[in-house]
Protein backbone atom coordinates (compact mmCIF):
# COMPACT_ATOMS: atom_id res chain seq x y z
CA UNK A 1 12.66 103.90 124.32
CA UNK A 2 12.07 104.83 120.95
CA UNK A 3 12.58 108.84 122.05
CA UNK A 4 15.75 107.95 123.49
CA UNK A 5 16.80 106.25 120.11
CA UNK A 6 15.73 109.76 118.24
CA UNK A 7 17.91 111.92 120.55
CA UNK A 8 21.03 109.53 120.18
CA UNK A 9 20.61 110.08 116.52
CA UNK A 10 20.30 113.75 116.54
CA UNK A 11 23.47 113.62 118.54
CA UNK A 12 25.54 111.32 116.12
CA UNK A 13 23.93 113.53 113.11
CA UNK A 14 26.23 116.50 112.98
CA UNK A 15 29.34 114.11 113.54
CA UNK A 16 28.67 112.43 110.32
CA UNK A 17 28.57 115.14 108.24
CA UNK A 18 31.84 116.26 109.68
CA UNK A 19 33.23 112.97 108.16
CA UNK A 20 31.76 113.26 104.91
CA UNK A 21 33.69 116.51 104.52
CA UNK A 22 36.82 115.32 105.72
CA UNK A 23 36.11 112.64 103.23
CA UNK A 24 35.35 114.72 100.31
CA UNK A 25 38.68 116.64 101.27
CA UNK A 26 40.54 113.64 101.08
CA UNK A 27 39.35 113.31 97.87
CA UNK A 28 40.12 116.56 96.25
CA UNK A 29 43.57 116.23 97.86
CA UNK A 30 44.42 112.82 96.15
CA UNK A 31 43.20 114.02 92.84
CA UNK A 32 45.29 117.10 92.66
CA UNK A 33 48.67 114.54 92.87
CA UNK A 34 47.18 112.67 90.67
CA UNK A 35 46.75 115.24 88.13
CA UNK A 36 49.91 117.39 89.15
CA UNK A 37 51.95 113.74 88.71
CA UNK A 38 50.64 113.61 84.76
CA UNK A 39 51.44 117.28 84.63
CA UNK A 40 55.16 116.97 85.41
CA UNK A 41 56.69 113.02 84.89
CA UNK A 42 59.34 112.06 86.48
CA UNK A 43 62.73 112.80 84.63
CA UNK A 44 64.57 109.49 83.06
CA UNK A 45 67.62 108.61 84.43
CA UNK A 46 70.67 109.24 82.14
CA UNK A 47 71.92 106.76 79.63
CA UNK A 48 75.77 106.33 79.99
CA UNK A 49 75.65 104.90 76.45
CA UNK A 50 73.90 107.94 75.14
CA UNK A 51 76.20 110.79 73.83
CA UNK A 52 76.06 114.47 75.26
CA UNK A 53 74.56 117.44 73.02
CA UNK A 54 76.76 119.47 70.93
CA UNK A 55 75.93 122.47 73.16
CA UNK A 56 77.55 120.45 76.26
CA UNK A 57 80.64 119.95 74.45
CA UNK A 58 81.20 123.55 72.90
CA UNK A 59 80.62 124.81 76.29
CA UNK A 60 83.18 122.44 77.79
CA UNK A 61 85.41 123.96 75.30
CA UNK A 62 85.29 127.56 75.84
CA UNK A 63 85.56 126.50 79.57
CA UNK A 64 88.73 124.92 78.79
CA UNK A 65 91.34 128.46 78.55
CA UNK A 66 94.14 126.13 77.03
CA UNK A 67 91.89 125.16 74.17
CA UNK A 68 90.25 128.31 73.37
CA UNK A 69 93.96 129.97 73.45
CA UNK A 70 95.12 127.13 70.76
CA UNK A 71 92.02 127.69 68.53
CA UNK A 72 92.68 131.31 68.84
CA UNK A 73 96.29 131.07 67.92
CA UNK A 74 95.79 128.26 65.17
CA UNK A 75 93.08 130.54 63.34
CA UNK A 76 94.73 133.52 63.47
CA UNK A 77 97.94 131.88 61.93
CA UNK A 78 95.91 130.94 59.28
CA UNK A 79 94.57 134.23 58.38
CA UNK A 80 98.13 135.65 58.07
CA UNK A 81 99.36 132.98 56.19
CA UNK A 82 96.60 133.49 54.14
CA UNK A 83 97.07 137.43 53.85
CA UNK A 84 100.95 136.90 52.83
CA UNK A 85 100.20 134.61 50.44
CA UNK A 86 97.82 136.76 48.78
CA UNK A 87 100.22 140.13 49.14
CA UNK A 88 102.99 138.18 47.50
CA UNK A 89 104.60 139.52 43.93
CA UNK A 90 104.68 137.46 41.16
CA UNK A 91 108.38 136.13 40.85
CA UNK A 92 109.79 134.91 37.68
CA UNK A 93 112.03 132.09 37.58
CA UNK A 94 114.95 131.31 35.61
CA UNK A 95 117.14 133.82 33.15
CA UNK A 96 114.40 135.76 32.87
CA UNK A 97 113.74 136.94 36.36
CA UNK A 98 115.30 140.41 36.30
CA UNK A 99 112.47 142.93 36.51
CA UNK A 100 111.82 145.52 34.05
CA UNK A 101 113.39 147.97 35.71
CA UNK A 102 116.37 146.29 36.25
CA UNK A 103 116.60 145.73 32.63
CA UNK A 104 114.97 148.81 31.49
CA UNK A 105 118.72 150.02 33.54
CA UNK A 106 120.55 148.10 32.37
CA UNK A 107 119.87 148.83 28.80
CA UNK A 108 120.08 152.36 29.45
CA UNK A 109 123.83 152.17 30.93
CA UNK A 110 124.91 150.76 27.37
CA UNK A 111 123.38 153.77 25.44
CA UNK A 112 126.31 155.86 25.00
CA UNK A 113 126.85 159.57 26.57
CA UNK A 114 128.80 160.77 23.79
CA UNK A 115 132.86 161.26 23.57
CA UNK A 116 132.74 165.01 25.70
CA UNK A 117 130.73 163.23 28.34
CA UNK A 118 133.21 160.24 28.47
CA UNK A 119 135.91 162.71 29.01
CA UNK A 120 134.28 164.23 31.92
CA UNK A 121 134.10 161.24 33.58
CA UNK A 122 137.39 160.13 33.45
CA UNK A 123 138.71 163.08 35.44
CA UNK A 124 136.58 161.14 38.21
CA UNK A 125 137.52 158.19 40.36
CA UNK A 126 135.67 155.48 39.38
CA UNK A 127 135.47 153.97 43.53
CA UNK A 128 133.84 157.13 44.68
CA UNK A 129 130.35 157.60 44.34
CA UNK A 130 129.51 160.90 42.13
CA UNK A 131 126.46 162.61 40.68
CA UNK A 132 127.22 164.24 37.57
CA UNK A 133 124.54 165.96 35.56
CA UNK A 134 126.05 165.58 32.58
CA UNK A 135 125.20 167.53 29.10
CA UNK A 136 124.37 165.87 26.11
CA UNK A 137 126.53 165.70 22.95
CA UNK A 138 124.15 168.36 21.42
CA UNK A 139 124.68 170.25 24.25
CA UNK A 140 128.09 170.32 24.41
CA UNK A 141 128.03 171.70 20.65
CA UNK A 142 125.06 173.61 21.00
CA UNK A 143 125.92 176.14 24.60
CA UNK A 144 129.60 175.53 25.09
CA UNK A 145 130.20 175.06 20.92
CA UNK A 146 132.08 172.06 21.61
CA UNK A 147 132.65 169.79 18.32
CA UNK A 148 134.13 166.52 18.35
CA UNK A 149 135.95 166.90 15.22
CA UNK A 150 137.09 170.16 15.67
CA UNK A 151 137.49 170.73 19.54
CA UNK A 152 139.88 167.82 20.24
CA UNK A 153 142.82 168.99 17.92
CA UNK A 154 146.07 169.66 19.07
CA UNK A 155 145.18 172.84 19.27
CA UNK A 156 142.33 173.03 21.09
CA UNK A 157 142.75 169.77 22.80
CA UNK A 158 143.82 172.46 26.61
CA UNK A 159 140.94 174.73 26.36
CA UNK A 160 138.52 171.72 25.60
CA UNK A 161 139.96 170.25 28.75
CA UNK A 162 139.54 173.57 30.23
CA UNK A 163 135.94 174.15 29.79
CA UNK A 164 135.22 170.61 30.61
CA UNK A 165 136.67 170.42 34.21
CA UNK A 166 135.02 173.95 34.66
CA UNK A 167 131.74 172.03 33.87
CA UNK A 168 132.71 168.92 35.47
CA UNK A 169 132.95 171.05 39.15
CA UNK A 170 129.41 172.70 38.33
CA UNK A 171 127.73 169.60 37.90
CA UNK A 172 129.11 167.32 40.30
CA UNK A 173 127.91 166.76 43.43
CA UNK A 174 129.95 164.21 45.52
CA UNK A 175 127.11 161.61 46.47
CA UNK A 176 124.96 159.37 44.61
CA UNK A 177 121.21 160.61 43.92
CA UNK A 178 119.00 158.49 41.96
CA UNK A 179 116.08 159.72 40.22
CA UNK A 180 114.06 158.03 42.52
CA UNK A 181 114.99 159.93 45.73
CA UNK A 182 113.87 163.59 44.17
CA UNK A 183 110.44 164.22 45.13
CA UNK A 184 107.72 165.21 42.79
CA UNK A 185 106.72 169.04 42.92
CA UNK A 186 109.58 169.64 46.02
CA UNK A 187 112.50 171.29 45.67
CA UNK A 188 116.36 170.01 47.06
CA UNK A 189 119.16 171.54 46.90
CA UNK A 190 123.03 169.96 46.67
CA UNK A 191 126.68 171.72 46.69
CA UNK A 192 128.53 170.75 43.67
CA UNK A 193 132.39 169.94 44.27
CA UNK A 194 132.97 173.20 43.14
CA UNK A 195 130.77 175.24 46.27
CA UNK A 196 127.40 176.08 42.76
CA UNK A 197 124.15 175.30 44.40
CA UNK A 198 122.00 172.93 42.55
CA UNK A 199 118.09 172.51 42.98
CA UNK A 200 116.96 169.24 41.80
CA UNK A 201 113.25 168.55 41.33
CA UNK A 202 111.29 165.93 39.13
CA UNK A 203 108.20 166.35 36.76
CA UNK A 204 105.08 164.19 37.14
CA UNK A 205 106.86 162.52 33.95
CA UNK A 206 110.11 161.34 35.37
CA UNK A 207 112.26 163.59 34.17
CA UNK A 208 114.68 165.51 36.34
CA UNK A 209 115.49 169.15 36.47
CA UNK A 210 118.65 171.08 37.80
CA UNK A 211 118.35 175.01 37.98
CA UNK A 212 115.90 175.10 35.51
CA UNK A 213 117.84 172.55 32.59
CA UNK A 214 115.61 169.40 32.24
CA UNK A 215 117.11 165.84 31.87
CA UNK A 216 117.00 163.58 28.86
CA UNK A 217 117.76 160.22 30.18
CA UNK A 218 118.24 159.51 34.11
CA UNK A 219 120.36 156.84 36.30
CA UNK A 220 122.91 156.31 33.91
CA UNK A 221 125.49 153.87 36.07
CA UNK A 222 129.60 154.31 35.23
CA UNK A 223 131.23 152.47 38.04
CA UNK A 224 130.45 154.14 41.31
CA UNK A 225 128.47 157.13 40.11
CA UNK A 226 125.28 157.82 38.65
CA UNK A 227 125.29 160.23 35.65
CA UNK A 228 121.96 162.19 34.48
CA UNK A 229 122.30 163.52 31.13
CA UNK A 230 120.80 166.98 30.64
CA UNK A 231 119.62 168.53 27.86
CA UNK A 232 121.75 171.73 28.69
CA UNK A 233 124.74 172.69 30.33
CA UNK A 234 124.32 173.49 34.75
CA UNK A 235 126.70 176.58 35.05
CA UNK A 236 126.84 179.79 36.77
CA UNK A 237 126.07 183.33 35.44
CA UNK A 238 129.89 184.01 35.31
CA UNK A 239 130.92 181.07 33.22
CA UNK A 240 127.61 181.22 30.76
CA UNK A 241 128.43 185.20 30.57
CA UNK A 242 131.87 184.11 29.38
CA UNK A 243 130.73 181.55 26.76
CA UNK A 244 128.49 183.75 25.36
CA UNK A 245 131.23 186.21 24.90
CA UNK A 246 133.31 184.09 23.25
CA UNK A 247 130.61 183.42 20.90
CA UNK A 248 129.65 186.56 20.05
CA UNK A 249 133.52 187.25 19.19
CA UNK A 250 133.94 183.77 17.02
């Protein structure tokens, strides 16, 4: 009896040992869960009372086209309000708000052009606009040897008309051109009213110059016309030839 006991055991023997492993696997298997369930916890569940990030609400934004579009528009209004503001000149208010070159102009009509130079004018119409490059009173008397007290006599009162309407049609030139509109270092050239070419150009100093006789003062108004006045007289060969004849003889 006792050798049939043995061989029953020897039979149940390996069968044991398969359930210890099985149990050992068990084991191992629970305690990987266990330590991959501390590893990881479980997420909390959202508060409703909590508020979102900052990041959630920017990028809810710049989903949103209609918003981004405002913000777009509203900033970039602002920088060129901003820019204008900056850029604009520095107004004066009151009686005192003409510029200086408006009253550097005006100040520079009221200087007067001497009694010869009125004269010229005159012959003018005063609602037409004119360019006259006037001479000065010292060069009336100095290159056509025309004296106030002297030249308007009786006497001498038709060939002083005379030399003045000659002079009027050489430096005439029927349309207004301010100082400003000659370019620096370039060259134009106008028809007087009497068919004379004239070639304007300006200095780096302002000053204008006709056929090579350089201006004094500049943008002189008389009604409708601007007047230059030159320190010379803008003639042709013919008519200087003929002064200086006349000179030569006196």
């Amino acid at each position: 009896m006792l050798l049939k006991f043995l061989d029953h055991l020897r039979l149940f023997q390996p069968s044991s040992q398969l359930l210890d492993c099985r149990k050992l696997e068990l084991d191992l298997s629970s305690n990987s869960i266990s330590a991959e369930s501390n590893a990881f916890p479980a997420a909390a569940s959202p508060d409703p009372d909590r508020p979102e990030p900052q990041t959630m609400s920017r990028t809810r934004i710049l989903r949103n086209p209609i918003v981004f579009v405002f913000g777009f528009l509203w900033i970039s209004c602002f920088l060129i309000l901003t820019i204008s503001i900056l850029r604009l000149p520095d107004i004066p208010i009151g009686p005192y708000a003409a510029t200086k070159t408006s009253r550097k102009a005006s100040q520079n009509d009221k200087l007067p052009i001497g009694k010869f130079g009125e004269m010229t004018l005159e012959m003018l119409p005063e609602d037409l606009p004119f360019t006259v490059f006037l001479p000065s009173e010292r060069a009336f008397a100095r290159d056509l040897r025309l004296r106030w007290k002297d030249s308007l006599s009786p006497e001498k009162m038709n060939d002083t008309y005379a030399i003045i309407s000659r002079v009027l049609g050489f430096s005439t030139v029927p349309r207004s051109i301010a100082s400003d509109s000659v370019p620096i270092g370039k060259e134009l050239s106008y028809d007087s009213i009497s068919g004379f070419t004239l070639w304007l150009s300006k200095e780096e100093d302002g000053a204008v110059m006709v056929n090579g006789v350089r201006s004094e003062r500049v943008d002189v108004r008389r009604k409708a016309s601007v007047v230059h006045v030159m320190d010379g007289v803008v003639m042709d060969a013919e008519f200087q030839q003929a002064v200086q004849t006349e000179e030569e003889e006196d």
